[in-house]
PDB file of N, CA and C in Angstrom:
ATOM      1  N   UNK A   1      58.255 109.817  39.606  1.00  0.00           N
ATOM      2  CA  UNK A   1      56.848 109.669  39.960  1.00  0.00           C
ATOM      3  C   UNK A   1      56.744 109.643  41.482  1.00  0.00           C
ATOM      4  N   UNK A   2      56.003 110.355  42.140  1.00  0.00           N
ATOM      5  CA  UNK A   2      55.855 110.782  43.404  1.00  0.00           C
ATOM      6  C   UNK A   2      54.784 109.786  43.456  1.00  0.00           C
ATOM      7  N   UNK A   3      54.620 108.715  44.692  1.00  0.00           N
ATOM      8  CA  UNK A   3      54.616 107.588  45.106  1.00  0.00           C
ATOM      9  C   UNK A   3      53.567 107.971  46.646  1.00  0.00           C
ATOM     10  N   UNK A   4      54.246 108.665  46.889  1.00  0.00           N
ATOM     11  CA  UNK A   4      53.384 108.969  48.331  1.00  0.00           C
ATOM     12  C   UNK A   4      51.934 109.352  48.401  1.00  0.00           C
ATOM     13  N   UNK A   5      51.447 108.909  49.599  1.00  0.00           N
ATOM     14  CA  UNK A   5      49.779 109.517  49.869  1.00  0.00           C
ATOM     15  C   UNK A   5      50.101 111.523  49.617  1.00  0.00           C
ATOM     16  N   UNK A   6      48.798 112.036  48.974  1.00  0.00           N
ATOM     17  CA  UNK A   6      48.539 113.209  48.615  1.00  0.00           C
ATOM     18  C   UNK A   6      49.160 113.932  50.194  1.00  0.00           C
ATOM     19  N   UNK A   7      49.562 114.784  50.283  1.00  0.00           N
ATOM     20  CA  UNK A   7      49.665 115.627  51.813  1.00  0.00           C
ATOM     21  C   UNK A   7      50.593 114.759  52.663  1.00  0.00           C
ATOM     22  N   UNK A   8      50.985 113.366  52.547  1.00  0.00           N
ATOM     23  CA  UNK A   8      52.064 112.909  53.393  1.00  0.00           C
ATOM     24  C   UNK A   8      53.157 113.471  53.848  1.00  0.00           C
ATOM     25  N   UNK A   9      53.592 114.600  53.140  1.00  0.00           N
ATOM     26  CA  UNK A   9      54.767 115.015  53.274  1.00  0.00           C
ATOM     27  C   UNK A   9      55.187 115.460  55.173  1.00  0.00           C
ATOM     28  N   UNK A  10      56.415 115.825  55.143  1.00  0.00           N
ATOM     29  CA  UNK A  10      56.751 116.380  56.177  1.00  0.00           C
ATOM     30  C   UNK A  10      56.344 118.126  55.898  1.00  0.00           C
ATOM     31  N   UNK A  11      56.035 118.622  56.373  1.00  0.00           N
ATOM     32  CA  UNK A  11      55.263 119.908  56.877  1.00  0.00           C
ATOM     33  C   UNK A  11      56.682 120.743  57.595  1.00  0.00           C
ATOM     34  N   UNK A  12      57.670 120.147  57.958  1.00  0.00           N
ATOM     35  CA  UNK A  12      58.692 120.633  58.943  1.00  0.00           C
ATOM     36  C   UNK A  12      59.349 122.013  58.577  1.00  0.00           C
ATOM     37  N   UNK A  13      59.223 121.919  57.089  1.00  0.00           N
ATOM     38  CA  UNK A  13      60.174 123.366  56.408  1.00  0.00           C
ATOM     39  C   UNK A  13      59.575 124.305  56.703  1.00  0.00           C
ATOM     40  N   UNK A  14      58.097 124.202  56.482  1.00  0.00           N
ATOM     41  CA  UNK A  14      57.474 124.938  56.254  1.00  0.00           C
ATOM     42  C   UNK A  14      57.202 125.794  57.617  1.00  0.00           C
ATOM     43  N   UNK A  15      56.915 124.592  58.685  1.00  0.00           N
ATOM     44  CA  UNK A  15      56.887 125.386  59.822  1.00  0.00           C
ATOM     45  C   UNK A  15      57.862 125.911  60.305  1.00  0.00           C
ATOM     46  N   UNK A  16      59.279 125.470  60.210  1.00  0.00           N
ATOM     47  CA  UNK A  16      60.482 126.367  61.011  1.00  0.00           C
ATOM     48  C   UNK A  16      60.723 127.707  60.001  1.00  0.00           C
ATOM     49  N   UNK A  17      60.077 128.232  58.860  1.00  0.00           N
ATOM     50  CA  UNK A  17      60.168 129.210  58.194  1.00  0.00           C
ATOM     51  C   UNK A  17      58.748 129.974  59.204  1.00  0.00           C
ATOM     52  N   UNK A  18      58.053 129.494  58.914  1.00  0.00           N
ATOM     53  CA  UNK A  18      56.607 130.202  59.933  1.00  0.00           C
ATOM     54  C   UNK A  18      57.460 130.770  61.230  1.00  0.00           C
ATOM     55  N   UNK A  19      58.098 129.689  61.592  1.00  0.00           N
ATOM     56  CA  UNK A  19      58.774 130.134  63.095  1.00  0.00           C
ATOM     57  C   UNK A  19      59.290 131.653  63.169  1.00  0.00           C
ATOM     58  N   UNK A  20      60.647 130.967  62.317  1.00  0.00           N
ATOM     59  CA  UNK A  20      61.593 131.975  62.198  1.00  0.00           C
ATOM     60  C   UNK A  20      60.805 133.233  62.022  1.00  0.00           C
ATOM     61  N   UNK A  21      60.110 133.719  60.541  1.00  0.00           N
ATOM     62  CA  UNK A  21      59.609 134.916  60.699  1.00  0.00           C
ATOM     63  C   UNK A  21      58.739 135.506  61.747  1.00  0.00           C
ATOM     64  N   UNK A  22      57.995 134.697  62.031  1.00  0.00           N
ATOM     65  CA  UNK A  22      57.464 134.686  63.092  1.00  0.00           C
ATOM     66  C   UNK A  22      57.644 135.496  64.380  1.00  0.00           C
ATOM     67  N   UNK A  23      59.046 134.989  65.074  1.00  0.00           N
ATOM     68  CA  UNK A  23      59.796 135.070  66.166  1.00  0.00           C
ATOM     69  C   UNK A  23      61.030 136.227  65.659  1.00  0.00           C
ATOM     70  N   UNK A  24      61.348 136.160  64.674  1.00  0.00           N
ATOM     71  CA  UNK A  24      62.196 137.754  64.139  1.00  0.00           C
ATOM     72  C   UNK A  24      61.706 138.392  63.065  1.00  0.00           C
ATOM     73  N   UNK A  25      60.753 138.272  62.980  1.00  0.00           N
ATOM     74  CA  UNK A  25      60.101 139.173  61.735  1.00  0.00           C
ATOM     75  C   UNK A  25      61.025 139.648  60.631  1.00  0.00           C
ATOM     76  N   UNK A  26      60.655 139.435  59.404  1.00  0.00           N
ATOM     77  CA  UNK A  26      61.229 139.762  58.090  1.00  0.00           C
ATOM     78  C   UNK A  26      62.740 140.798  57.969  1.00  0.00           C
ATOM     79  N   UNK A  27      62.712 141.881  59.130  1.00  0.00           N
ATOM     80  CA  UNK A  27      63.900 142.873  59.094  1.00  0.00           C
ATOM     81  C   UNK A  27      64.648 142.105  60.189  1.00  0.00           C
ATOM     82  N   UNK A  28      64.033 141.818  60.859  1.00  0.00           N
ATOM     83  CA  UNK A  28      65.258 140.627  62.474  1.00  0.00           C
ATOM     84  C   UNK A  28      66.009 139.641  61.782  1.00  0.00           C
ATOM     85  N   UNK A  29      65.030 138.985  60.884  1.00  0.00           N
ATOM     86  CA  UNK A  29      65.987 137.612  60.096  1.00  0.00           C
ATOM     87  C   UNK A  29      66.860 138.357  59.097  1.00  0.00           C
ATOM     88  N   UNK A  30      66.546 139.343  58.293  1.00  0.00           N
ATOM     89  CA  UNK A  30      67.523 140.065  57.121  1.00  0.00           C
ATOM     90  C   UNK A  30      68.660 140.342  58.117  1.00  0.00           C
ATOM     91  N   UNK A  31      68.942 141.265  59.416  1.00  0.00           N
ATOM     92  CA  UNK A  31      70.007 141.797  59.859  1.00  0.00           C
ATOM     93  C   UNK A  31      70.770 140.279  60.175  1.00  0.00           C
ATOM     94  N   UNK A  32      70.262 139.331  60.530  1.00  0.00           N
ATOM     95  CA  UNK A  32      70.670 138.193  61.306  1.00  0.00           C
ATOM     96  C   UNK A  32      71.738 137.860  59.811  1.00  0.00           C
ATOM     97  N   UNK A  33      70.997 137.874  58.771  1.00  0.00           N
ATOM     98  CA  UNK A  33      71.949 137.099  57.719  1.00  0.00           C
ATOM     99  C   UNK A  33      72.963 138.075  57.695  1.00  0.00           C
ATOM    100  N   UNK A  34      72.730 139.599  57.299  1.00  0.00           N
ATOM    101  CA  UNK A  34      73.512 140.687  56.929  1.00  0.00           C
ATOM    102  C   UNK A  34      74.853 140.535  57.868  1.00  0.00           C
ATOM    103  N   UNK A  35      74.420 140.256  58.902  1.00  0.00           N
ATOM    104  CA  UNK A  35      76.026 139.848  59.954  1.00  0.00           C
ATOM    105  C   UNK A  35      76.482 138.632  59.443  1.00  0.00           C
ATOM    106  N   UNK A  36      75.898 137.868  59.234  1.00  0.00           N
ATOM    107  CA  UNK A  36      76.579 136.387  59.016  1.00  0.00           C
ATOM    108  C   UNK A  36      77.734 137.163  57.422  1.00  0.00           C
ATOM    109  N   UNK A  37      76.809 137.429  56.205  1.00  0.00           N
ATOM    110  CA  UNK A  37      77.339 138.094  55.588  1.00  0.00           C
ATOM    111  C   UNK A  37      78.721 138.828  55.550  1.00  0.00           C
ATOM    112  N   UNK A  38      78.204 140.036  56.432  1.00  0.00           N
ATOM    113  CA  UNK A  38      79.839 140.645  56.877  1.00  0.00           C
ATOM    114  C   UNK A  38      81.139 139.846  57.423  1.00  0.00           C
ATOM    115  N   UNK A  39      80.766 138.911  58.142  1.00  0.00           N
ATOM    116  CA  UNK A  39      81.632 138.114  58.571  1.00  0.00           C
ATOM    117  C   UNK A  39      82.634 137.181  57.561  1.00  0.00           C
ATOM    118  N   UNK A  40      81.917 136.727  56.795  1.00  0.00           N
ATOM    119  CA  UNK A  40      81.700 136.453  55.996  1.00  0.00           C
ATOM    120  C   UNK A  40      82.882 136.668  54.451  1.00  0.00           C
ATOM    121  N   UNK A  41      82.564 138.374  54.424  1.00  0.00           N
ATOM    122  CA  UNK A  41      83.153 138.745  54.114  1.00  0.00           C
ATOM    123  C   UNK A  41      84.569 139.216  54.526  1.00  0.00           C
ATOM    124  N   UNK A  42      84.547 139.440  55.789  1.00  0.00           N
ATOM    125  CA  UNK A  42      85.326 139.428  56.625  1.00  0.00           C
ATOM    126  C   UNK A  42      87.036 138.683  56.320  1.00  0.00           C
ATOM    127  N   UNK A  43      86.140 137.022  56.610  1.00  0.00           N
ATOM    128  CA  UNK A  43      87.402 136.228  56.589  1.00  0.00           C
ATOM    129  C   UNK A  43      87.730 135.827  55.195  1.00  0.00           C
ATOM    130  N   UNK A  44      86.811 136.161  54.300  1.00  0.00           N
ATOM    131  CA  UNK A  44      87.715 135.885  52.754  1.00  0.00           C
ATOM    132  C   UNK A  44      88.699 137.188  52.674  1.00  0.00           C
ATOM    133  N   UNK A  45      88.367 137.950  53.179  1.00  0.00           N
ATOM    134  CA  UNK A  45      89.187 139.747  53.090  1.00  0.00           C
ATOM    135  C   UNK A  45      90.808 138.654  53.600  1.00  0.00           C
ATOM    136  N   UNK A  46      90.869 138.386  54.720  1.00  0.00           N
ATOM    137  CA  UNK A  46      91.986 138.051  55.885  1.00  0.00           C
ATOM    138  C   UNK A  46      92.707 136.970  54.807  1.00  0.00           C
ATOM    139  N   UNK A  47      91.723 135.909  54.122  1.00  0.00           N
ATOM    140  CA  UNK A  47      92.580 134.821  53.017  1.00  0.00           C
ATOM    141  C   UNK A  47      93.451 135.685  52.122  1.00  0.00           C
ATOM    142  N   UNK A  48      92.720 136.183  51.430  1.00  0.00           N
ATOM    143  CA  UNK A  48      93.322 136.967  50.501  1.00  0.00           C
ATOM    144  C   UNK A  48      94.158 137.966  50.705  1.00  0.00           C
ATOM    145  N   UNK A  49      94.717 138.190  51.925  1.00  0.00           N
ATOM    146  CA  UNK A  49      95.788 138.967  52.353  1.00  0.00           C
ATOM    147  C   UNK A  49      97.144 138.111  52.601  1.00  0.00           C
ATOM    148  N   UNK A  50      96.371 136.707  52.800  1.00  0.00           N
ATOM    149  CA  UNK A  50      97.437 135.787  53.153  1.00  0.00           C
ATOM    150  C   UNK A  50      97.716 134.941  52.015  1.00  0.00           C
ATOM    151  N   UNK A  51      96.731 135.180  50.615  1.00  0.00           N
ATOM    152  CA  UNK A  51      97.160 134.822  49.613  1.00  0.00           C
ATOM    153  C   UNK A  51      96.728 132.802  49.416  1.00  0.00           C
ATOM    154  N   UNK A  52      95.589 132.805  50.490  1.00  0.00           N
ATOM    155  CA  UNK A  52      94.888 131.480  50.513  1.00  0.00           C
ATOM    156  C   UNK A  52      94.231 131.296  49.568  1.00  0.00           C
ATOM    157  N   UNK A  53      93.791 130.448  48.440  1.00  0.00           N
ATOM    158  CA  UNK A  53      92.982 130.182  47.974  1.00  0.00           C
ATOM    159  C   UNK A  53      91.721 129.306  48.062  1.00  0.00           C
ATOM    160  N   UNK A  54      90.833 129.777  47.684  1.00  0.00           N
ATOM    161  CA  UNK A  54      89.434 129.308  48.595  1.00  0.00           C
ATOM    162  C   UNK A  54      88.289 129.956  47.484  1.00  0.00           C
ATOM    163  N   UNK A  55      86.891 129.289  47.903  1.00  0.00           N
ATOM    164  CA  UNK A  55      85.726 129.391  47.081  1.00  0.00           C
ATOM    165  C   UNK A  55      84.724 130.140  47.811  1.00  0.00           C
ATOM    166  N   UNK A  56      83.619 130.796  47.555  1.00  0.00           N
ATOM    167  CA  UNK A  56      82.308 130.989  47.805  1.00  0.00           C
ATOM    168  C   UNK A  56      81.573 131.909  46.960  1.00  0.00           C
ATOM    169  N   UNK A  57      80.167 131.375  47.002  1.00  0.00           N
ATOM    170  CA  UNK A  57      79.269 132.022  46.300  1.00  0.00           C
ATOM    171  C   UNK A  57      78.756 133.037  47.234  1.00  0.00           C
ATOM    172  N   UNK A  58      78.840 134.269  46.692  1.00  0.00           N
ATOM    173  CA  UNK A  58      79.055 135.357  46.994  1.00  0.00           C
ATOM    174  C   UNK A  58      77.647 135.603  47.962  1.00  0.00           C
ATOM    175  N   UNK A  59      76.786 135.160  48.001  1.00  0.00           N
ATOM    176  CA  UNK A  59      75.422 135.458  49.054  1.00  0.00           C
ATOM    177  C   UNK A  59      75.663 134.277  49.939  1.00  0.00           C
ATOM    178  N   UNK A  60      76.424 133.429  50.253  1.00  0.00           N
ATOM    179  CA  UNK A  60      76.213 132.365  50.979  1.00  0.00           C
ATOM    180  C   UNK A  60      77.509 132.708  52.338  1.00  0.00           C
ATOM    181  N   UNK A  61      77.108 131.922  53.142  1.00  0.00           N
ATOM    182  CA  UNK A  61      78.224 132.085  54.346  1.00  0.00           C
ATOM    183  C   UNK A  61      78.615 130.499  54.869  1.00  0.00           C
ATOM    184  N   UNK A  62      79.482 130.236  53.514  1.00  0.00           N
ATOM    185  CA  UNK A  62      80.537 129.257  53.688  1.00  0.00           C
ATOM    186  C   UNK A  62      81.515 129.669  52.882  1.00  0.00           C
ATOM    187  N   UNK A  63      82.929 129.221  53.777  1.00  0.00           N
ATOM    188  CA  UNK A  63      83.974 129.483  52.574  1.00  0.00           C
ATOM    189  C   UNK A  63      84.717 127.934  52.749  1.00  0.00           C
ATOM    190  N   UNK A  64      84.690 127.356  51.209  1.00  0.00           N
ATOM    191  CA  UNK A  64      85.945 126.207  51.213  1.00  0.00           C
ATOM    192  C   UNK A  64      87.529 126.795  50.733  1.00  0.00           C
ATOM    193  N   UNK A  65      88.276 126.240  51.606  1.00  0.00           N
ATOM    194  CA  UNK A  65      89.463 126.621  51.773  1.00  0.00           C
ATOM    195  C   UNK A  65      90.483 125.209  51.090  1.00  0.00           C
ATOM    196  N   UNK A  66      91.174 125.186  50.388  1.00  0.00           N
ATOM    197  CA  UNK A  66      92.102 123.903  49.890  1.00  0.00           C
ATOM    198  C   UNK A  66      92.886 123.574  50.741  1.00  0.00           C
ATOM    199  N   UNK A  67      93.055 121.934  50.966  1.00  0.00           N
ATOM    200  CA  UNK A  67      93.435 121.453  52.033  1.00  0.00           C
ATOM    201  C   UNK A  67      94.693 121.484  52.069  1.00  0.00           C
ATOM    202  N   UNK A  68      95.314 121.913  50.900  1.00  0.00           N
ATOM    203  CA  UNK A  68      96.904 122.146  51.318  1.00  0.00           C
ATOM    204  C   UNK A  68      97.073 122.885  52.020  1.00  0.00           C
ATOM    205  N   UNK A  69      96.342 123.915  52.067  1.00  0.00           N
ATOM    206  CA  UNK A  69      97.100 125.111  52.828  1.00  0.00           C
ATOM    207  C   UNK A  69      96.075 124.844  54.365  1.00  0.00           C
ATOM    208  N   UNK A  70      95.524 123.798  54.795  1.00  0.00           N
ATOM    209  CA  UNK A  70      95.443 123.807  56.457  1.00  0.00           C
ATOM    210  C   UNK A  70      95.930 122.219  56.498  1.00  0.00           C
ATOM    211  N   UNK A  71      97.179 122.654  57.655  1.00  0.00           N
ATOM    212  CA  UNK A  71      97.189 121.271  58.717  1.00  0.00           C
ATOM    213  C   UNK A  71      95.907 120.519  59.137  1.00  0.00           C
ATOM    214  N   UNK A  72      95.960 118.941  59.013  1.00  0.00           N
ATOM    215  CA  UNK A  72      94.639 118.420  59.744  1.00  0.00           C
ATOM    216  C   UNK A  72      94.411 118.667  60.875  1.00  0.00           C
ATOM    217  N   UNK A  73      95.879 118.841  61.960  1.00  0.00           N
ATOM    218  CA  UNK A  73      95.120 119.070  63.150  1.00  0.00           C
ATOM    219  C   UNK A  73      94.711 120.436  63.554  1.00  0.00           C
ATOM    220  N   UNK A  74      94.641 121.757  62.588  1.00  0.00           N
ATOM    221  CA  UNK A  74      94.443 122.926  62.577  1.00  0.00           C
ATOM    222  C   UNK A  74      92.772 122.605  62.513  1.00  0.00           C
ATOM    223  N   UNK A  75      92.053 121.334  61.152  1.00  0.00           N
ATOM    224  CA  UNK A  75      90.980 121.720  61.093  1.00  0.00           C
ATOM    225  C   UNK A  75      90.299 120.942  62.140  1.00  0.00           C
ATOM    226  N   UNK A  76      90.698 119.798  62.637  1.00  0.00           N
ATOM    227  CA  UNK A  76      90.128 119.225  63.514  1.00  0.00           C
ATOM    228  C   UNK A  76      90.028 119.618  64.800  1.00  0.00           C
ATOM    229  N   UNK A  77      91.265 120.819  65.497  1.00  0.00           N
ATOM    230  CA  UNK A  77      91.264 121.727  66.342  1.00  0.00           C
ATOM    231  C   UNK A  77      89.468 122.954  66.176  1.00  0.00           C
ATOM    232  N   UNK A  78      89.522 123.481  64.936  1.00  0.00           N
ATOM    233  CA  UNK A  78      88.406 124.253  64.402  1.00  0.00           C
ATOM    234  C   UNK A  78      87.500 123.629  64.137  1.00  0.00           C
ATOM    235  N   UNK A  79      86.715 122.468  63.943  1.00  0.00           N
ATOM    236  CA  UNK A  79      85.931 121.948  63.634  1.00  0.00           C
ATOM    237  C   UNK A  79      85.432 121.872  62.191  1.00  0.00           C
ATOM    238  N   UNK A  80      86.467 122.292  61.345  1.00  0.00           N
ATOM    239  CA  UNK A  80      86.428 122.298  60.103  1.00  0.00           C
ATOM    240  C   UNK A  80      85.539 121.079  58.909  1.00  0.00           C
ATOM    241  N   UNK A  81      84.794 121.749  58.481  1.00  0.00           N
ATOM    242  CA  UNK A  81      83.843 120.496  57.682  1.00  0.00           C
ATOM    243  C   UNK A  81      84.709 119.775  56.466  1.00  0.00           C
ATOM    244  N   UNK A  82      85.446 118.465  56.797  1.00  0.00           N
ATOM    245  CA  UNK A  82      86.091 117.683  55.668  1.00  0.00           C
ATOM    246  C   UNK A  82      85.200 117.717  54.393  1.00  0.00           C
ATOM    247  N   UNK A  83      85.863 117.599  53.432  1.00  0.00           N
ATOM    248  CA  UNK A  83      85.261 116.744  52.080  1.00  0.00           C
ATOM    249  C   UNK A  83      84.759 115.408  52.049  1.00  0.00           C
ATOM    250  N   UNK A  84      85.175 114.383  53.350  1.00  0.00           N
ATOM    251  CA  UNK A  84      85.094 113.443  53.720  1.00  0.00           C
ATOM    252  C   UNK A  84      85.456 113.199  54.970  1.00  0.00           C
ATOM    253  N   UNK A  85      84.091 112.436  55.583  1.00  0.00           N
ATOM    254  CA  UNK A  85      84.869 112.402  57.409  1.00  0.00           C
ATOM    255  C   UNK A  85      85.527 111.107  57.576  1.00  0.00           C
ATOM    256  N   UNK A  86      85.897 110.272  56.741  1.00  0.00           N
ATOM    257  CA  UNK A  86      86.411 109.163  56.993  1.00  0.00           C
ATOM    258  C   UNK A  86      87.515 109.207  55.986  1.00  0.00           C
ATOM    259  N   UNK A  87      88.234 110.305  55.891  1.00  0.00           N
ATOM    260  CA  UNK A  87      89.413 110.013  55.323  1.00  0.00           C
ATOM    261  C   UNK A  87      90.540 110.813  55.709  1.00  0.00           C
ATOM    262  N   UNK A  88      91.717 110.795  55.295  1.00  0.00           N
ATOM    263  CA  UNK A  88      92.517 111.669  55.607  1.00  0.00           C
ATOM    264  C   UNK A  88      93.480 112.572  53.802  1.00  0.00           C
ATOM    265  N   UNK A  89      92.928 111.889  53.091  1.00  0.00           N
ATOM    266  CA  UNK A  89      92.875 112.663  52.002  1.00  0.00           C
ATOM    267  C   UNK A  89      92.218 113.731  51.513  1.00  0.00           C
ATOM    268  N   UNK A  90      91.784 114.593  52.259  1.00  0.00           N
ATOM    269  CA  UNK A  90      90.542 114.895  51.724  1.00  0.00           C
ATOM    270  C   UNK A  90      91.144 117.084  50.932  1.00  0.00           C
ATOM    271  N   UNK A  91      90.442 116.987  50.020  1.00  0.00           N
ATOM    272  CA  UNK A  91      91.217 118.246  49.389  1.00  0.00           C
ATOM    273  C   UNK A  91      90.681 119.844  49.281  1.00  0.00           C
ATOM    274  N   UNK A  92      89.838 119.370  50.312  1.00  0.00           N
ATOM    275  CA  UNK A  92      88.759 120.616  50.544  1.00  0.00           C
ATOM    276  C   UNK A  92      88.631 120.641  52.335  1.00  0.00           C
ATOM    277  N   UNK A  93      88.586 121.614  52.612  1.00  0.00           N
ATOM    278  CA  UNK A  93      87.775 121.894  54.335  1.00  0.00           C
ATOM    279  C   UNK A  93      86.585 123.131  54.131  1.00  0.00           C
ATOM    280  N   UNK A  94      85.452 123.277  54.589  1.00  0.00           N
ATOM    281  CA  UNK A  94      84.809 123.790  54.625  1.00  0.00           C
ATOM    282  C   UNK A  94      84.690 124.959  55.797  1.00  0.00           C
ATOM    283  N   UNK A  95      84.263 125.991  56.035  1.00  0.00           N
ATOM    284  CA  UNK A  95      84.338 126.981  57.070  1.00  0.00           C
ATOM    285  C   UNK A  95      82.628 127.714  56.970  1.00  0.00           C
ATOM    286  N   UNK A  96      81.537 126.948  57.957  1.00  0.00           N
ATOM    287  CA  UNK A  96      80.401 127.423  57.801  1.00  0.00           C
ATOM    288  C   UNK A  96      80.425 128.379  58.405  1.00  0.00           C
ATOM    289  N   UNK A  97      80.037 129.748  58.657  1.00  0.00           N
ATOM    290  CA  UNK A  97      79.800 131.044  59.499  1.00  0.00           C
ATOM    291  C   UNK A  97      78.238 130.719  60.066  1.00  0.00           C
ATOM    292  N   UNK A  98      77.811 130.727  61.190  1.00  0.00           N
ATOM    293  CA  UNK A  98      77.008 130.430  61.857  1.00  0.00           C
ATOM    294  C   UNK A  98      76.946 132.003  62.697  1.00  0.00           C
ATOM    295  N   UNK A  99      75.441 132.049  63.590  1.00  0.00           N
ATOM    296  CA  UNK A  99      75.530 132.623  64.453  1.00  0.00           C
ATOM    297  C   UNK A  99      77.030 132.818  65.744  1.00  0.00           C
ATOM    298  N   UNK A 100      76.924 131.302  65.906  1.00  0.00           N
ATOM    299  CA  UNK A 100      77.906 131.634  67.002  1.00  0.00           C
ATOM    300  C   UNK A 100      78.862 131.395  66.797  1.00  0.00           C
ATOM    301  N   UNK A 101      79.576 131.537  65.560  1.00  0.00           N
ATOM    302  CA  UNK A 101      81.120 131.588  65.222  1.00  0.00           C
ATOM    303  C   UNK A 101      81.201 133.625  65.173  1.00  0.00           C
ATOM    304  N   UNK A 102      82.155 133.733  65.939  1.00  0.00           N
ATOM    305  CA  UNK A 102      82.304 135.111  66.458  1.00  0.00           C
ATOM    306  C   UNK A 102      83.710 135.770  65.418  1.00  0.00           C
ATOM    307  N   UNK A 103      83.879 136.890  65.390  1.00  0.00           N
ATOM    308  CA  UNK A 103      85.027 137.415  64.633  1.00  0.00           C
ATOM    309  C   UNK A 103      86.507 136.876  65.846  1.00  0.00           C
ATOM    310  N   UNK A 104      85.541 136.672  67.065  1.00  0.00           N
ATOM    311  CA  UNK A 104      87.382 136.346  67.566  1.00  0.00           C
ATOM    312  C   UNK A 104      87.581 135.133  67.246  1.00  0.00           C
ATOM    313  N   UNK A 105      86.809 133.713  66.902  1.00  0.00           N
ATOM    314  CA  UNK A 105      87.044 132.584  66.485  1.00  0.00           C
ATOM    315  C   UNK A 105      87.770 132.450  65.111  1.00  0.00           C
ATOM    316  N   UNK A 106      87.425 133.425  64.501  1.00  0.00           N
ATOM    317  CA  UNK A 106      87.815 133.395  63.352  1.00  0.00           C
ATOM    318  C   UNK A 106      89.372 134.032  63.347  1.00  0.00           C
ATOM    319  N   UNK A 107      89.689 135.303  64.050  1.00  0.00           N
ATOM    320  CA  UNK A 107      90.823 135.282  64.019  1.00  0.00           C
ATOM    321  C   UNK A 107      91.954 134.551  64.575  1.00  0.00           C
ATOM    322  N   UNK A 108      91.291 133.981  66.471  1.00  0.00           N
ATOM    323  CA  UNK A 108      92.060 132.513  66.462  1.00  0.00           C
ATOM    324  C   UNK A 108      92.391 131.520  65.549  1.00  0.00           C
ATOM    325  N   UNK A 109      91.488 131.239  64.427  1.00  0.00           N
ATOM    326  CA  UNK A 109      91.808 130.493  63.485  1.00  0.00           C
ATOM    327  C   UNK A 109      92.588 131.091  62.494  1.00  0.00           C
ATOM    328  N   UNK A 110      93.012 132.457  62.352  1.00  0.00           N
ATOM    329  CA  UNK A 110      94.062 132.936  61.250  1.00  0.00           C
ATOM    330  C   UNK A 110      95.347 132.801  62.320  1.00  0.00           C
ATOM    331  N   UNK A 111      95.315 133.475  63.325  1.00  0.00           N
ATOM    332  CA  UNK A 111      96.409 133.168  63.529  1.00  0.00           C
ATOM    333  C   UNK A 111      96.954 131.973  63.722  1.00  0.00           C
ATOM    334  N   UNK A 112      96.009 130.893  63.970  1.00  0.00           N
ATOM    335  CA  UNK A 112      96.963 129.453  64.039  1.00  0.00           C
ATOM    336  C   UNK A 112      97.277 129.129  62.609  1.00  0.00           C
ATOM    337  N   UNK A 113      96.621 129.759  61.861  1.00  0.00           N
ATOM    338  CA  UNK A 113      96.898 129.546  60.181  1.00  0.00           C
ATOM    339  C   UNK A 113      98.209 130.103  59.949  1.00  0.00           C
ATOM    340  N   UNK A 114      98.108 131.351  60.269  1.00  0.00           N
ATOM    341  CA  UNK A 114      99.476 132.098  59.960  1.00  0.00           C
ATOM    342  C   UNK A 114     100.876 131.165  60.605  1.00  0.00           C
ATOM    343  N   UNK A 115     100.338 130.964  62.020  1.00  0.00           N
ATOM    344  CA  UNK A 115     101.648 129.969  62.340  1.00  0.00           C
ATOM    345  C   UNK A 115     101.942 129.171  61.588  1.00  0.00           C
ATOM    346  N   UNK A 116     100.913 128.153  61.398  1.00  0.00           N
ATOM    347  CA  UNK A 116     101.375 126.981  60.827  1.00  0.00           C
ATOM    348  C   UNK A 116     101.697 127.010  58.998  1.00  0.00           C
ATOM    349  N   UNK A 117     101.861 128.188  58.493  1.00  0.00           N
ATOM    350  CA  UNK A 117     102.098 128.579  57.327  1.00  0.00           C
ATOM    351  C   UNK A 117     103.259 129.162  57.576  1.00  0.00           C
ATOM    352  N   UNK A 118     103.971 129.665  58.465  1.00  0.00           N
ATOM    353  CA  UNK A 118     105.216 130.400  59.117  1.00  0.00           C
ATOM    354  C   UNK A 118     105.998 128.626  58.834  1.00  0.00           C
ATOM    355  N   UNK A 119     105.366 127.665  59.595  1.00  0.00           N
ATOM    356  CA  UNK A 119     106.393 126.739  59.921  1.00  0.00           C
ATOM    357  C   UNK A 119     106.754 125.882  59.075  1.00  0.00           C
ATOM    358  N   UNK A 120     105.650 125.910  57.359  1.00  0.00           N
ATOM    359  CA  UNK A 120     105.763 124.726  56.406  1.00  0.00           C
ATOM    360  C   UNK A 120     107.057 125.223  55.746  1.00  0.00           C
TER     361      UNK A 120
END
């Protein structure tokens, strides 16, 4: 049961969607994802060459990667999103693709992968 005054809500979604199209119009925001996308695709291509196992839903631009196969200080070097930030168990790392994660970040991060998979 929704509790709140009629119209209280926050308005905020609504306007940073106004924005966005707004400011890149409907084909500016599609190419914007379509790269995130490729990228995207990109670095699950590079796992699966290296035989990593990892998740994503196929329109989205995150990939979780199993924490066996990254050193902590590989993800904490990368900024890697834990399963938990207050632990050191944790059995998942996350890899969001953003605008400004670039294809060379990403391959800095294979190759420190590859090392540190060279050295286990």
């Amino acid at each position: 049961m929704d509790l709140t005054l009629s119209g209280s809500r926050s308005g905020a979604n609504a306007v940073a969607i106004w924005m966005i199209l707004s400011t890149y119009g409907p084909n500016g925001w599609y190419e914007k994802v379509k790269v995130l996308q490729m990228r995207t695709d990109w670095l699950c291509k590079q796992l699966d060459e290296l035989q990593i196992s990892y998740f994503r839903e196929p329109a989205m631009n995150i990939v979780t990667i199993k924490a066996k196969h990254i050193p902590p200080s590989l993800a904490h070097t990368f900024d890697l999103v834990p399963q938990k930030h207050d632990s050191e168990a944790n059995q998942w790392y996350k890899i969001v693709l953003m605008e400004h994660v670039e294809v060379e970040h990403l391959t800095q991060f294979l190759n420190n992968l590859k090392e540190a998979l060279l050295l286990a």
